[in-house]
C-alpha atoms as a PDB file:
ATOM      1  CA  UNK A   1      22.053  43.716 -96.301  1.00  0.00           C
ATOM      2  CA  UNK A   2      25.506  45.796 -96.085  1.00  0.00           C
ATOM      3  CA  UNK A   3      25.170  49.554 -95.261  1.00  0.00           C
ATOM      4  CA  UNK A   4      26.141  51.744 -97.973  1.00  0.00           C
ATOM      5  CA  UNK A   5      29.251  53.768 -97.701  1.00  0.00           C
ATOM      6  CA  UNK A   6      29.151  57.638 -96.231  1.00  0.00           C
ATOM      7  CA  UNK A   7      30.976  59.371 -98.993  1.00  0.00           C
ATOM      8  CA  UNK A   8      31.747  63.100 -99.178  1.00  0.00           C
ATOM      9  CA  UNK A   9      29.912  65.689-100.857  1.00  0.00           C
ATOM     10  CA  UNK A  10      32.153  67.307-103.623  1.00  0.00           C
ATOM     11  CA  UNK A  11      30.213  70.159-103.599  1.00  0.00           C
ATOM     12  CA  UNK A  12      29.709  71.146 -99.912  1.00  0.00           C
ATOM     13  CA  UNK A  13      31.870  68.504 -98.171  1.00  0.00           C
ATOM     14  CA  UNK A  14      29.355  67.418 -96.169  1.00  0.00           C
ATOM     15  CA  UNK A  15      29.129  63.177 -95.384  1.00  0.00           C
ATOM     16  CA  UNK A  16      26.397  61.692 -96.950  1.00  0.00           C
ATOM     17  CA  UNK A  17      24.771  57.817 -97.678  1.00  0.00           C
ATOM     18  CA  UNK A  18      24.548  57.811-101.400  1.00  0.00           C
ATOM     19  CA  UNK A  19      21.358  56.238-103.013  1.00  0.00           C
ATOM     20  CA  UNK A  20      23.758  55.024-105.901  1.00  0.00           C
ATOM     21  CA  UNK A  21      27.699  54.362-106.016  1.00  0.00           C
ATOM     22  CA  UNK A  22      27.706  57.517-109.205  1.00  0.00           C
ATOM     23  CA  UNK A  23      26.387  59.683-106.747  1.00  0.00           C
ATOM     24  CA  UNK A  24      28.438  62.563-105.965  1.00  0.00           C
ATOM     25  CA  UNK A  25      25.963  65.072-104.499  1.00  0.00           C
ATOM     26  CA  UNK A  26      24.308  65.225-101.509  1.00  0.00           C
ATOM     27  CA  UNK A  27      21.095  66.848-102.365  1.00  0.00           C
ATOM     28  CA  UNK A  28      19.615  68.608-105.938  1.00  0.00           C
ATOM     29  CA  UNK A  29      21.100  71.999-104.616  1.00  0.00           C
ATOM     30  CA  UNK A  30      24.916  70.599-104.451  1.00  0.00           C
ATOM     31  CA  UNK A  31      24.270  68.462-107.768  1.00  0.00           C
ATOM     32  CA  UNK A  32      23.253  71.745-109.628  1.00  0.00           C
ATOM     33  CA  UNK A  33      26.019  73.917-107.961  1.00  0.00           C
ATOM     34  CA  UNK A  34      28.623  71.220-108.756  1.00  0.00           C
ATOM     35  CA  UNK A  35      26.937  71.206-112.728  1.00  0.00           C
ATOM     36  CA  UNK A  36      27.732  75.293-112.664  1.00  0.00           C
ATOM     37  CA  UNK A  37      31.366  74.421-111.431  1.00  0.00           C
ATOM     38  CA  UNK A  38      32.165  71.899-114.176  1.00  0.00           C
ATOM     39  CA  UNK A  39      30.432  74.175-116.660  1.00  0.00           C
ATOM     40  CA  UNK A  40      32.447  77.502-115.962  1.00  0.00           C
ATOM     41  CA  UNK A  41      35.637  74.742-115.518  1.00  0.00           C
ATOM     42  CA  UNK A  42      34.770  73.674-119.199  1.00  0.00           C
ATOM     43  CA  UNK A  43      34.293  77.675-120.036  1.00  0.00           C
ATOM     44  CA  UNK A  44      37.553  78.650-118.729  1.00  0.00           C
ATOM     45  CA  UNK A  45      38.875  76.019-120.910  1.00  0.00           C
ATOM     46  CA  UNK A  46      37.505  76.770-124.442  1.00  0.00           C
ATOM     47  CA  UNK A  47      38.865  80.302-123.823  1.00  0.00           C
ATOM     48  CA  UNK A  48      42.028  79.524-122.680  1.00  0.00           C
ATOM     49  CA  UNK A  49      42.567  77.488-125.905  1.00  0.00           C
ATOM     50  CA  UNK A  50      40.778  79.747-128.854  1.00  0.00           C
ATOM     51  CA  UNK A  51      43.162  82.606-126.973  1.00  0.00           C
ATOM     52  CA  UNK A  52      46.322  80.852-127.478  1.00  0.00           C
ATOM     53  CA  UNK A  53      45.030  80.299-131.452  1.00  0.00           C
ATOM     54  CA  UNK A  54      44.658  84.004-131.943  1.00  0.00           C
ATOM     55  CA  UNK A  55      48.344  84.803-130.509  1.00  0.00           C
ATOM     56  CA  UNK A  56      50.328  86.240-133.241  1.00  0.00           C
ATOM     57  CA  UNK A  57      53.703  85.096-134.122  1.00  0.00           C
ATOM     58  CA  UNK A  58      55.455  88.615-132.223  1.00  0.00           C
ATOM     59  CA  UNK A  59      53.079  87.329-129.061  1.00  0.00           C
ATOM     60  CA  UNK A  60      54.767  83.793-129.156  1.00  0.00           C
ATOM     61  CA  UNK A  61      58.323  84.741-129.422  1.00  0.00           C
ATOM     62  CA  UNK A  62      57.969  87.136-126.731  1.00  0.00           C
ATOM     63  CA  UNK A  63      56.497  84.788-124.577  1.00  0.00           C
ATOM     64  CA  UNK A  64      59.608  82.370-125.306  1.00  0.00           C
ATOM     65  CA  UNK A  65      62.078  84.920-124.873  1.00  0.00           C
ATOM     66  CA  UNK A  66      60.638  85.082-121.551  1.00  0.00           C
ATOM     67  CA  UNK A  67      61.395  81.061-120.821  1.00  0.00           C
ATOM     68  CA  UNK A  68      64.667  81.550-122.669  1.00  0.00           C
ATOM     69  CA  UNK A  69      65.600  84.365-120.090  1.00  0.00           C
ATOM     70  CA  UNK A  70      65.020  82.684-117.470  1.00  0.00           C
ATOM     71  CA  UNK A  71      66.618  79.837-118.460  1.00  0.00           C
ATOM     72  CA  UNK A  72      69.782  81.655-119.219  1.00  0.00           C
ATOM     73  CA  UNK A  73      69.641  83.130-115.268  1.00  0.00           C
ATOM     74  CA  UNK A  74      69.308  80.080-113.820  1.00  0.00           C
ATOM     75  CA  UNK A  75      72.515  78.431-116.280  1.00  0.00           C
ATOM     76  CA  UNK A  76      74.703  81.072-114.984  1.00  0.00           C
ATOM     77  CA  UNK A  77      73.218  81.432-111.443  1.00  0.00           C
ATOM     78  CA  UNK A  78      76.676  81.084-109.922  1.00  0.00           C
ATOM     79  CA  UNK A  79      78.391  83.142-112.033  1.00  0.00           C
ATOM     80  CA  UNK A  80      79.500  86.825-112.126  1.00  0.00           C
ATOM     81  CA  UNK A  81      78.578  89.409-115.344  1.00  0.00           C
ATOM     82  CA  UNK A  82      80.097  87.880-118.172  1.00  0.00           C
ATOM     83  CA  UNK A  83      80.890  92.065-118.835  1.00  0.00           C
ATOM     84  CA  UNK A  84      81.989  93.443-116.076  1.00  0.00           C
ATOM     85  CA  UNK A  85      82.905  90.473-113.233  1.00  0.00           C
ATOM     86  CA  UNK A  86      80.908  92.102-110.701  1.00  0.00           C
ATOM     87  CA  UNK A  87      78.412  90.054-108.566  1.00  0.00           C
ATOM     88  CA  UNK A  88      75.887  92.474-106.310  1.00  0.00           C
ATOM     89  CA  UNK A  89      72.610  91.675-105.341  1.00  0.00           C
ATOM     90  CA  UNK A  90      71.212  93.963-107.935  1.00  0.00           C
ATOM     91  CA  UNK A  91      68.788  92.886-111.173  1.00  0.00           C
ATOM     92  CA  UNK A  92      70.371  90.600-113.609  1.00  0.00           C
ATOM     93  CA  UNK A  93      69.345  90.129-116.822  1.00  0.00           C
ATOM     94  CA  UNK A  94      70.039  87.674-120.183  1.00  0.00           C
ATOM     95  CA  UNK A  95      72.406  89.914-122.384  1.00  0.00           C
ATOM     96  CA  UNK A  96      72.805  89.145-126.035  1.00  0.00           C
ATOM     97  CA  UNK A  97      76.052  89.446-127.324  1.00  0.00           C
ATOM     98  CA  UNK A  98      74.579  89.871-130.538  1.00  0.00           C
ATOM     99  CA  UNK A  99      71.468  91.910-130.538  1.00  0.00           C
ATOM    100  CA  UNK A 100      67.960  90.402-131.251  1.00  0.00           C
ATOM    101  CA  UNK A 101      67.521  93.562-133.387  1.00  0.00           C
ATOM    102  CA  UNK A 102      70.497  92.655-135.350  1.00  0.00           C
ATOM    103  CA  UNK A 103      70.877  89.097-135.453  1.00  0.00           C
ATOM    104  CA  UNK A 104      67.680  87.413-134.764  1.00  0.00           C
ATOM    105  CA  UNK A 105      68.880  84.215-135.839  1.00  0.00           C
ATOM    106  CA  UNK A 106      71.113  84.318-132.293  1.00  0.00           C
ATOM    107  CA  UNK A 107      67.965  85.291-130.337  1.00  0.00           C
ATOM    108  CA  UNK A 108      67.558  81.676-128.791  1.00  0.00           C
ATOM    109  CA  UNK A 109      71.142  80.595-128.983  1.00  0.00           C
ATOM    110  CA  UNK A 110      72.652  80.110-125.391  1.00  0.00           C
ATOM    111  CA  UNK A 111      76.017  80.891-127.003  1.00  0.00           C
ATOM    112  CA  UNK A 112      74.973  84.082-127.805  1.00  0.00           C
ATOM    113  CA  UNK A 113      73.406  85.191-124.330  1.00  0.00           C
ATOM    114  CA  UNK A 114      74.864  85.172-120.608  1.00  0.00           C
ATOM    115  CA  UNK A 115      74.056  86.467-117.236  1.00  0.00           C
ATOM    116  CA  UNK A 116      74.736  90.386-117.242  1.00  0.00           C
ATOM    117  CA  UNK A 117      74.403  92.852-114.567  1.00  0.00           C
ATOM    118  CA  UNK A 118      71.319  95.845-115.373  1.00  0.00           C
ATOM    119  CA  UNK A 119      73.975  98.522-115.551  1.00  0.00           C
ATOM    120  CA  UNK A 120      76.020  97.180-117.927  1.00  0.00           C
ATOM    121  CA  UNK A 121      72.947  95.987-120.222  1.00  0.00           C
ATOM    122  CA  UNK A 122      70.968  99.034-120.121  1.00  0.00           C
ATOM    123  CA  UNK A 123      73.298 101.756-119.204  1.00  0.00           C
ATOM    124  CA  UNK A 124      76.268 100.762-121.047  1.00  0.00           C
ATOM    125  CA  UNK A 125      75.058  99.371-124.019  1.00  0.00           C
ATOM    126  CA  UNK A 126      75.525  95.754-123.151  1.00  0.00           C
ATOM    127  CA  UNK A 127      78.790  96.712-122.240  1.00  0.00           C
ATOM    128  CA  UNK A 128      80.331  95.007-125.461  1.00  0.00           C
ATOM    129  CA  UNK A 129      84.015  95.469-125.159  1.00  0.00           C
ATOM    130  CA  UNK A 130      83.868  94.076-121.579  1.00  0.00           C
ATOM    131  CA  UNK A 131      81.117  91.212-122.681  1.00  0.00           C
ATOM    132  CA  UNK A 132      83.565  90.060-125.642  1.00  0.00           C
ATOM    133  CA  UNK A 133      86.563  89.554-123.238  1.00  0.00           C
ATOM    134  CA  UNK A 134      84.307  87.415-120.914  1.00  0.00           C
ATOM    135  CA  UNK A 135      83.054  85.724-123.690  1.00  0.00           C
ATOM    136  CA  UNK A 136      86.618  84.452-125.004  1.00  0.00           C
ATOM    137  CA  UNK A 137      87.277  83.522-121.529  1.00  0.00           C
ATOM    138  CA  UNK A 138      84.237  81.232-121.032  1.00  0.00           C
ATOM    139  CA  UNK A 139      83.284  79.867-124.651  1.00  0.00           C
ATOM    140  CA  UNK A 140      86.655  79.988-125.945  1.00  0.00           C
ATOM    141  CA  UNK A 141      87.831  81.601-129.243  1.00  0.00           C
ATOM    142  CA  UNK A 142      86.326  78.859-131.474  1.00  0.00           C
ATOM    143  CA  UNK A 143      82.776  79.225-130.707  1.00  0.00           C
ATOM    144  CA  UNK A 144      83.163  82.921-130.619  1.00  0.00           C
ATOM    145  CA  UNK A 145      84.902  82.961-134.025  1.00  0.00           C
ATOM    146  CA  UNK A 146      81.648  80.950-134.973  1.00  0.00           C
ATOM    147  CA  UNK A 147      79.731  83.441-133.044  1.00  0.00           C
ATOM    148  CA  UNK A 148      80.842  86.348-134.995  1.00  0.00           C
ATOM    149  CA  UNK A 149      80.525  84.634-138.052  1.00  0.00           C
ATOM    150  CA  UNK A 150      77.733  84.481-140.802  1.00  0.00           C
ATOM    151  CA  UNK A 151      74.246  82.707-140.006  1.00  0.00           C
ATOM    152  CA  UNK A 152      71.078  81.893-142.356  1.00  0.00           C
ATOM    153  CA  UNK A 153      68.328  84.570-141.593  1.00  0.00           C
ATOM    154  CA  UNK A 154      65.812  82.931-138.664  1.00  0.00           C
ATOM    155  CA  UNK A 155      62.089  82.043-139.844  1.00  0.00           C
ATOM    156  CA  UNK A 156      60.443  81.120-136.969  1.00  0.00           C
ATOM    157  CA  UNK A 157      57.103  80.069-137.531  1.00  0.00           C
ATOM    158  CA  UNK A 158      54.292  79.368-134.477  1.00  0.00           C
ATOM    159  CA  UNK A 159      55.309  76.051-134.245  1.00  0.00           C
ATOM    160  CA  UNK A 160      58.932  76.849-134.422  1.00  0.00           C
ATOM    161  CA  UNK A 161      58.395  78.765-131.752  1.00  0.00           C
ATOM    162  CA  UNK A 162      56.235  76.640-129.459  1.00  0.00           C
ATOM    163  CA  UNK A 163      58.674  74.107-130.042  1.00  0.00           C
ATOM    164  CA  UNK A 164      61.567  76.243-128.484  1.00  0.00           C
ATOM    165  CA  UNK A 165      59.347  77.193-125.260  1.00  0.00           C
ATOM    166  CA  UNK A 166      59.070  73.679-125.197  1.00  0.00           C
ATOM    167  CA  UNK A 167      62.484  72.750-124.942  1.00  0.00           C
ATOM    168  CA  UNK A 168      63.637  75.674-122.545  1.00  0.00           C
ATOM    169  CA  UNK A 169      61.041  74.729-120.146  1.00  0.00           C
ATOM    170  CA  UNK A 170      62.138  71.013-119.971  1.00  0.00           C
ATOM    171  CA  UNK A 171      65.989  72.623-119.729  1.00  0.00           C
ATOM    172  CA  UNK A 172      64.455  74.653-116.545  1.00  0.00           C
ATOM    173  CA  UNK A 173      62.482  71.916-114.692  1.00  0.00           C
ATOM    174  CA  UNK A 174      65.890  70.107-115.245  1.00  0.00           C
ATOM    175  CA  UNK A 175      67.588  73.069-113.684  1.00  0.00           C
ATOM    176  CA  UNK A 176      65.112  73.319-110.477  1.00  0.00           C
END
């Protein structure tokens, strides 16, 4: 007869000769400790998926303004504030052209939002004299002409808006 085996206790990590080829315990001790991990694994899951039912829709679209952000960053890595030219090792952040508040059927268009130093987001205002000139300059006048123009009102619902994290994540792991 053929000697069984050692395998490796996934519990302890201990070598051991298994009385069956299912057996992935060493003793009673492991096999009940490894029960309690798969148990609180199972746990962890259930809650992690009735939280992300009770999100509201305000929860979700911050959440993907986050992914859009950083998408935006990492598009114009290599580029200088679309306001005022500078490039510093300060904070930069995803400046609408168009304000969320205002237009938040622009909120997710990359059009609409470029790589913009802190000061001239926060402390100027978004800078918006500076920001339109940059903008002519990189998008060109038609697309800012269709920028400035008219849109249909934005209803995102929660699936709208899982969608759109969806697609701004793939457009990062592209990125990196």
């Amino acid at each position: 007869m053929k000697p069984k085996k050692q395998k490796k206790c996934k519990s302890c990590g201990e070598l051991f000769s298994p009385f069956n080829s299912m057996q992935k315990a060493c003793n009673g001790t492991c096999a009940l400790n490894l029960v309690r991990e798969e148990n609180a694994k199972e746990s962890r899951k259930d809650l992690r998926v009735r939280k992300q039912k009770l999100k509201t829709k305000a929860e979700w679209a911050k959440e993907v303004q986050a992914v859009f952000n950083k998408y935006i960053r990492l598009r114009d890595a290599k580029e200088s504030c679309i306001s005022c030219g500078r490039n510093h090792d300060g904070q930069y952040h995803a400046g609408h052209y168009k304000s969320v508040g205002a237009h938040p059927e622009l909120r997710f268009e990359p059009l609409n939002c470029h790589k913009q130093c802190a000061p001239c987001n926060n402390h100027l205002s978004g800078n918006i004299t500076n920001y339109r000139v940059g903008l002519l300059k990189k998008i060109g006048e038609e697309k800012l002409t269709w920028l400035e123009g008219n849109h249909p009102p934005a209803k995102y619902s929660i699936d709208d808006l899982k969608e759109i994290k969806k697609d701004y994540q793939k457009k990062i792991k592209d990125y990196l």
